[in-house]
Protein backbone atom coordinates (compact mmCIF):
# COMPACT_ATOMS: atom_id res chain seq x y z
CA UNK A 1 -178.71 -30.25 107.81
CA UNK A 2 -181.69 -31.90 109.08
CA UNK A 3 -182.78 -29.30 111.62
CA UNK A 4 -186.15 -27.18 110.63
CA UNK A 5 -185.62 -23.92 110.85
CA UNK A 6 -186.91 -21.42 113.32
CA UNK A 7 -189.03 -18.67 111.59
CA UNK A 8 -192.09 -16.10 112.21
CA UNK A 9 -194.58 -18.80 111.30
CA UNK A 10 -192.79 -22.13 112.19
CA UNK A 11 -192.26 -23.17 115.60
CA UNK A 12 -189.61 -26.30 116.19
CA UNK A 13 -191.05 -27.82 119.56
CA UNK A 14 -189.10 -30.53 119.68
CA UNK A 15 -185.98 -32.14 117.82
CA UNK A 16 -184.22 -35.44 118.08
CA UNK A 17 -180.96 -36.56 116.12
CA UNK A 18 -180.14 -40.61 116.64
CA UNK A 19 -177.06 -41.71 114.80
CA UNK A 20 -176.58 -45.60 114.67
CA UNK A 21 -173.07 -46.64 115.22
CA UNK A 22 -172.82 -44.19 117.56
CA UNK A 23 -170.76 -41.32 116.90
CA UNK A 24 -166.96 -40.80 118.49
CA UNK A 25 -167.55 -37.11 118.12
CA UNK A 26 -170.32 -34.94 117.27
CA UNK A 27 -170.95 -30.92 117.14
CA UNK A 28 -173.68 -28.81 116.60
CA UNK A 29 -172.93 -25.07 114.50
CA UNK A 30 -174.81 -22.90 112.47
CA UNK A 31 -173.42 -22.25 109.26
CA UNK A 32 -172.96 -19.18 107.18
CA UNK A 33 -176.82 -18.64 106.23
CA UNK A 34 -178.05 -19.45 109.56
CA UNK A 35 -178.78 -23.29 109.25
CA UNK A 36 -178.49 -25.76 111.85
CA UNK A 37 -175.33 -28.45 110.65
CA UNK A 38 -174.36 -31.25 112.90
CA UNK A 39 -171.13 -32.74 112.30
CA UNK A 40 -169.77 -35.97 113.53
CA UNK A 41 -167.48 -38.79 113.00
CA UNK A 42 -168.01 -42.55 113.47
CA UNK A 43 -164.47 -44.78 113.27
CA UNK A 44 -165.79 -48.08 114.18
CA UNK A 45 -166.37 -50.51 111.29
CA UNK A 46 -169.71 -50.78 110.08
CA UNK A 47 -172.28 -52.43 107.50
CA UNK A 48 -174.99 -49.97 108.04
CA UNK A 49 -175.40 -46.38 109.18
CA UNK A 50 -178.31 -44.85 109.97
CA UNK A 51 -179.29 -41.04 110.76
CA UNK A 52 -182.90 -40.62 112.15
CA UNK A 53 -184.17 -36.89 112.59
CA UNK A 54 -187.49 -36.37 114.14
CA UNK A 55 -189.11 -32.86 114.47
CA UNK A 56 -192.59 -31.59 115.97
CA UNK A 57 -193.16 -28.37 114.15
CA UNK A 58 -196.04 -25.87 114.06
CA UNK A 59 -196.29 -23.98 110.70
CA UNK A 60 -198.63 -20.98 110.67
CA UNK A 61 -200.05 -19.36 107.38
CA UNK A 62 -197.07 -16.70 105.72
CA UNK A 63 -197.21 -13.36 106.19
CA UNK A 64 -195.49 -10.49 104.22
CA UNK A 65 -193.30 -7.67 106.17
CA UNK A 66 -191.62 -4.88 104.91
CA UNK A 67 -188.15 -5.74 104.84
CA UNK A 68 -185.31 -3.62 106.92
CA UNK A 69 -181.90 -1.81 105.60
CA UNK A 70 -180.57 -5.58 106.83
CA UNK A 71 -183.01 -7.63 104.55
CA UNK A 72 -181.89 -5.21 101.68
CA UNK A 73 -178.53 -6.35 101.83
CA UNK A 74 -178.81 -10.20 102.63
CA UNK A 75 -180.54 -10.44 99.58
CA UNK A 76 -177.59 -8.78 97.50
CA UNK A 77 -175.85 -11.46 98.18
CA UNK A 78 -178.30 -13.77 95.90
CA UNK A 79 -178.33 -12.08 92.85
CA UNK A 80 -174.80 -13.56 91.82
CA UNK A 81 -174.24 -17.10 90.08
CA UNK A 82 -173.50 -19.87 92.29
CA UNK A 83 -171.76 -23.68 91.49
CA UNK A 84 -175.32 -25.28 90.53
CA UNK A 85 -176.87 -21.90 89.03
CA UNK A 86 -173.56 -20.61 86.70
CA UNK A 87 -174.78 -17.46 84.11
CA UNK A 88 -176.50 -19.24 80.88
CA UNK A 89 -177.78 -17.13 78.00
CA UNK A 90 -180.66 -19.95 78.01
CA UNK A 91 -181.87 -18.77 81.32
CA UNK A 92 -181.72 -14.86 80.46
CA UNK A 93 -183.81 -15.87 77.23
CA UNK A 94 -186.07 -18.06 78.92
CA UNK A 95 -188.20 -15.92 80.80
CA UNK A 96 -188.44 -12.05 80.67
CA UNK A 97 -188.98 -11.40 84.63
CA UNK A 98 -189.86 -8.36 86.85
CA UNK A 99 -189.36 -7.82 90.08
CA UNK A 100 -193.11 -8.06 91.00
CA UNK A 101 -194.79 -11.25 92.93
CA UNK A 102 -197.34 -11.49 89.89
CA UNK A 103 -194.48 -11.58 86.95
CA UNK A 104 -192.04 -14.32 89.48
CA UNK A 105 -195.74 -16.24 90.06
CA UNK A 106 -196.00 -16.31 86.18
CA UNK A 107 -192.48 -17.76 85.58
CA UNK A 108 -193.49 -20.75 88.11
CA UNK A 109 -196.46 -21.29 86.14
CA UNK A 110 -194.30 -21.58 82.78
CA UNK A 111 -191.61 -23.99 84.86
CA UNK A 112 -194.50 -26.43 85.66
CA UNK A 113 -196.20 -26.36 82.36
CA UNK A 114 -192.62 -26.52 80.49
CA UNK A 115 -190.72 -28.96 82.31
CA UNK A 116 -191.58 -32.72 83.08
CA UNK A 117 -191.58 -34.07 86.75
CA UNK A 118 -189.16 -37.29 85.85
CA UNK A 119 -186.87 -39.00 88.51
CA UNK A 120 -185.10 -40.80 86.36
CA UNK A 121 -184.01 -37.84 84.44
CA UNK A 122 -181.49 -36.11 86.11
CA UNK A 123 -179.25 -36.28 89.34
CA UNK A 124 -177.45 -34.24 91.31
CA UNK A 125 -174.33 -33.85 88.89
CA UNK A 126 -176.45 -32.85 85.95
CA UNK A 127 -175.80 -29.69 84.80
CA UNK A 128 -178.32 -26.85 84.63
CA UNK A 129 -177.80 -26.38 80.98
CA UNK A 130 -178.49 -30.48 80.13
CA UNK A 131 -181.79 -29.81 81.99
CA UNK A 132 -182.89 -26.74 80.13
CA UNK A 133 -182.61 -28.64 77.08
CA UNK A 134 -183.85 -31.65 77.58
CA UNK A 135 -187.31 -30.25 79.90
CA UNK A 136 -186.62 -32.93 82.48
CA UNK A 137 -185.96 -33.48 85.92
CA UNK A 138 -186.61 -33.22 89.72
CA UNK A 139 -187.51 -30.15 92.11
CA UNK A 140 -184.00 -29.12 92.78
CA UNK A 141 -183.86 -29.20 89.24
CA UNK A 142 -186.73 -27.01 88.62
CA UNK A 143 -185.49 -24.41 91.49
CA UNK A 144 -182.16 -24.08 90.12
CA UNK A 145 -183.98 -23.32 86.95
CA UNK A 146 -186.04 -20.47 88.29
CA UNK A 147 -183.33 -19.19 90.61
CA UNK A 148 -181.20 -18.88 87.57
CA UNK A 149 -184.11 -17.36 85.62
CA UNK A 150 -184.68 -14.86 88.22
CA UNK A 151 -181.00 -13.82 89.36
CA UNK A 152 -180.60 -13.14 84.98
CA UNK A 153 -183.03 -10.48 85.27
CA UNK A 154 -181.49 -9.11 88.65
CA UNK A 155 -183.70 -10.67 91.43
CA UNK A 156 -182.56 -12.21 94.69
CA UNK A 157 -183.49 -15.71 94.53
CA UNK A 158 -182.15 -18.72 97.18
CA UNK A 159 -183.10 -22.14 97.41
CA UNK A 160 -185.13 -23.61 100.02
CA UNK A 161 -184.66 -27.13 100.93
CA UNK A 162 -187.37 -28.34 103.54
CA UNK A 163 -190.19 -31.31 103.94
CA UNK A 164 -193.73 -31.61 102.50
CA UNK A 165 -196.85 -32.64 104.37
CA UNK A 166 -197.57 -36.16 103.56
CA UNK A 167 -201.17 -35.60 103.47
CA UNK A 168 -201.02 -33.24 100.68
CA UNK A 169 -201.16 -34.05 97.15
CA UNK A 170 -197.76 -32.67 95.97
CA UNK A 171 -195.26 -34.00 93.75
CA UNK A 172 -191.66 -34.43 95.76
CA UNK A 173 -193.06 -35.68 99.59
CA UNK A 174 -191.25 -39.21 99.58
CA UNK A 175 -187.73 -37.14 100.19
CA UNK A 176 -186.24 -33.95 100.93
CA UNK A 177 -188.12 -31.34 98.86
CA UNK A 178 -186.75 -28.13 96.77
CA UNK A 179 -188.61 -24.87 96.12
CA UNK A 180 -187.34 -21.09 95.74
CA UNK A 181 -187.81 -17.71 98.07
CA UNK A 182 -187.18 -14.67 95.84
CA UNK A 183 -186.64 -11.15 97.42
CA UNK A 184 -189.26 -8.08 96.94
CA UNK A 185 -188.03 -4.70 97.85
CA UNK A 186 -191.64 -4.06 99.16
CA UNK A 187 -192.73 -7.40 100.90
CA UNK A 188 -189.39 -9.00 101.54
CA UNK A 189 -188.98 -12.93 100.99
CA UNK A 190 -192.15 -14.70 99.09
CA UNK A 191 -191.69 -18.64 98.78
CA UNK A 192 -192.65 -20.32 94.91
CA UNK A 193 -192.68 -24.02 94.70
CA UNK A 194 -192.46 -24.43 90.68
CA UNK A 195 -192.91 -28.42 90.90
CA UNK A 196 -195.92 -28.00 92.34
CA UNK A 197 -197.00 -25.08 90.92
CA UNK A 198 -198.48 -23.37 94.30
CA UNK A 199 -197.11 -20.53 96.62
CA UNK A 200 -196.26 -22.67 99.92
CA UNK A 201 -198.38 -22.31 102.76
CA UNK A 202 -198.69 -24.75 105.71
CA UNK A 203 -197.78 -27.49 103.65
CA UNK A 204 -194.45 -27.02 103.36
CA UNK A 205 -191.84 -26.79 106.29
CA UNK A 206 -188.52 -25.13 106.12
CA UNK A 207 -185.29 -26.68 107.32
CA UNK A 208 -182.40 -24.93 105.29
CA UNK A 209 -181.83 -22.16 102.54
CA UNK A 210 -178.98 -21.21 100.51
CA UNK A 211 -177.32 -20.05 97.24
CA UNK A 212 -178.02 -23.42 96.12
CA UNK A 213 -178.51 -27.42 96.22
CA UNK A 214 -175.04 -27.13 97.40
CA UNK A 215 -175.38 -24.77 100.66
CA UNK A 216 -178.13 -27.21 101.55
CA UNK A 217 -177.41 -30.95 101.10
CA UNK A 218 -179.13 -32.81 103.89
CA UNK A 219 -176.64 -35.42 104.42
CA UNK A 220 -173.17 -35.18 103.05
CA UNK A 221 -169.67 -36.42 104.13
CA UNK A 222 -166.95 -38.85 103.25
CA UNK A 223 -166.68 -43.04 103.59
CA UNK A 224 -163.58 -44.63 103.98
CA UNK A 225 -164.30 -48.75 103.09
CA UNK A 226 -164.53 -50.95 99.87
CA UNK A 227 -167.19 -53.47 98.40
CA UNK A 228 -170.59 -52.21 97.34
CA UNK A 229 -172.96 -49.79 98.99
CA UNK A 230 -176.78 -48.47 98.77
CA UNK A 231 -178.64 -45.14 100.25
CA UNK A 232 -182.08 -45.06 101.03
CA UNK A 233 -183.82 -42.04 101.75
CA UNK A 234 -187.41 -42.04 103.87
CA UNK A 235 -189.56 -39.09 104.97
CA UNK A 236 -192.74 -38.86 106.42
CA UNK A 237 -194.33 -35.33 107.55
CA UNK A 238 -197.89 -36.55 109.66
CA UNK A 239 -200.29 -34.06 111.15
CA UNK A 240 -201.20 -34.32 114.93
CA UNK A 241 -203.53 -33.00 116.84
CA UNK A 242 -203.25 -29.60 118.67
């Protein structure tokens, strides 16, 4: 899932998937929420493999809409618990939360000022309740907190998996990046980033959303092959000009 979505404010003008070995098979599909997945299979033997994804995108400030009778029920569906977000009585005590932008922009403040940005902290198999306790951790970390916060208190929350600009200060731009859209009866979907602390704008660019981490993994699949291996992970998001 390395395709950026297409939305009211972000235009994909061009996209580019190279895959070195070269795949025997590969297919394009949208999945379930709407995402772009490519799937594909390489059998010859290899020492290194190496997915490239390169985008031109143009991100326009947010606007609110009122949502339709369809928005209404999309969101239903992200009110339940989910295999990273599971129900915790720490989460429901955490935070008492109302379904209004300013109480949901106050429970991002108290995630940033609460919780330590530490990459060492946590990975992907660390479970929600570990990093409630112990304050640490990364920005999937700190969305699957909020989401879990929110859905407690009955408000649609997914998580948003996407790129940051590079020239931005934020906290999360060297990789994939993590933030959180919650769901207003009045104004539809509003975007929180609680690692940075800010209400994305331009400077963040959507490629996938789901229930969680888990809906949304960027690259994910299975190896067949013994002796040692390593993953490296590089993003870069440049302006250019007009």
């Amino acid at each position: 899932r390395l395709t950026p979505r297409v939305l009211p404010n972000q235009r994909l003008d061009d996209w580019k998937l190279s895959v070195s070995p070269q795949p025997s098979t590969i297919q394009s599909r949208k999945d379930y929420f709407g995402n772009d997945v490519a799937a594909f299979a390489v059998l010859d033997p290899h020492d290194r493999f190496t997915i490239t994804a390169q985008s031109l995108v143009q991100v326009t400030p947010r606007q609110t809409t009122i949502p339709l009778d369809a928005d209404h029920l999309q969101a239903n569906e992200f009110i339940w618990e989910s295999p990273f977000v599971p129900w915790l009585d720490e989460l429901t005590a955490y935070a008492k939360v109302t379904p209004t932008l300013d109480s949901v922009e106050r429970l991002m403040h108290r995630i940033y000022a609460d919780f330590d940005y530490n990459q060492e902290a946590t990975s992907i198999e660390t479970p929600l309740v570990d990093v409630m306790r112990q304050r640490k951790g990364v920005c999937q970390d700190f969305a699957h907190v909020m989401i879990g916060t929110l859905r407690a208190h009955k408000i649609p929350a997914r998580y948003v998996s996407g790129y940051l600009r590079g020239d931005a200060d934020f906290q999360g731009a060297q990789a994939s990046h993590a933030w959180v859209s919650a769901f207003f009866a009045d104004c539809g979907w509003v975007d929180f980033d609680p690692t940075n602390d800010i209400l994305p704008t331009t400077g963040h660019l959507t490629v996938a959303w789901g229930r969680d981490y888990g809906d949304v993994t960027p690259v994910k699949g299975i190896t067949i092959g013994g002796g040692r291996h390593s993953l490296e992970v590089d993003v870069r998001v440049t302006p250019v000009a007009a």
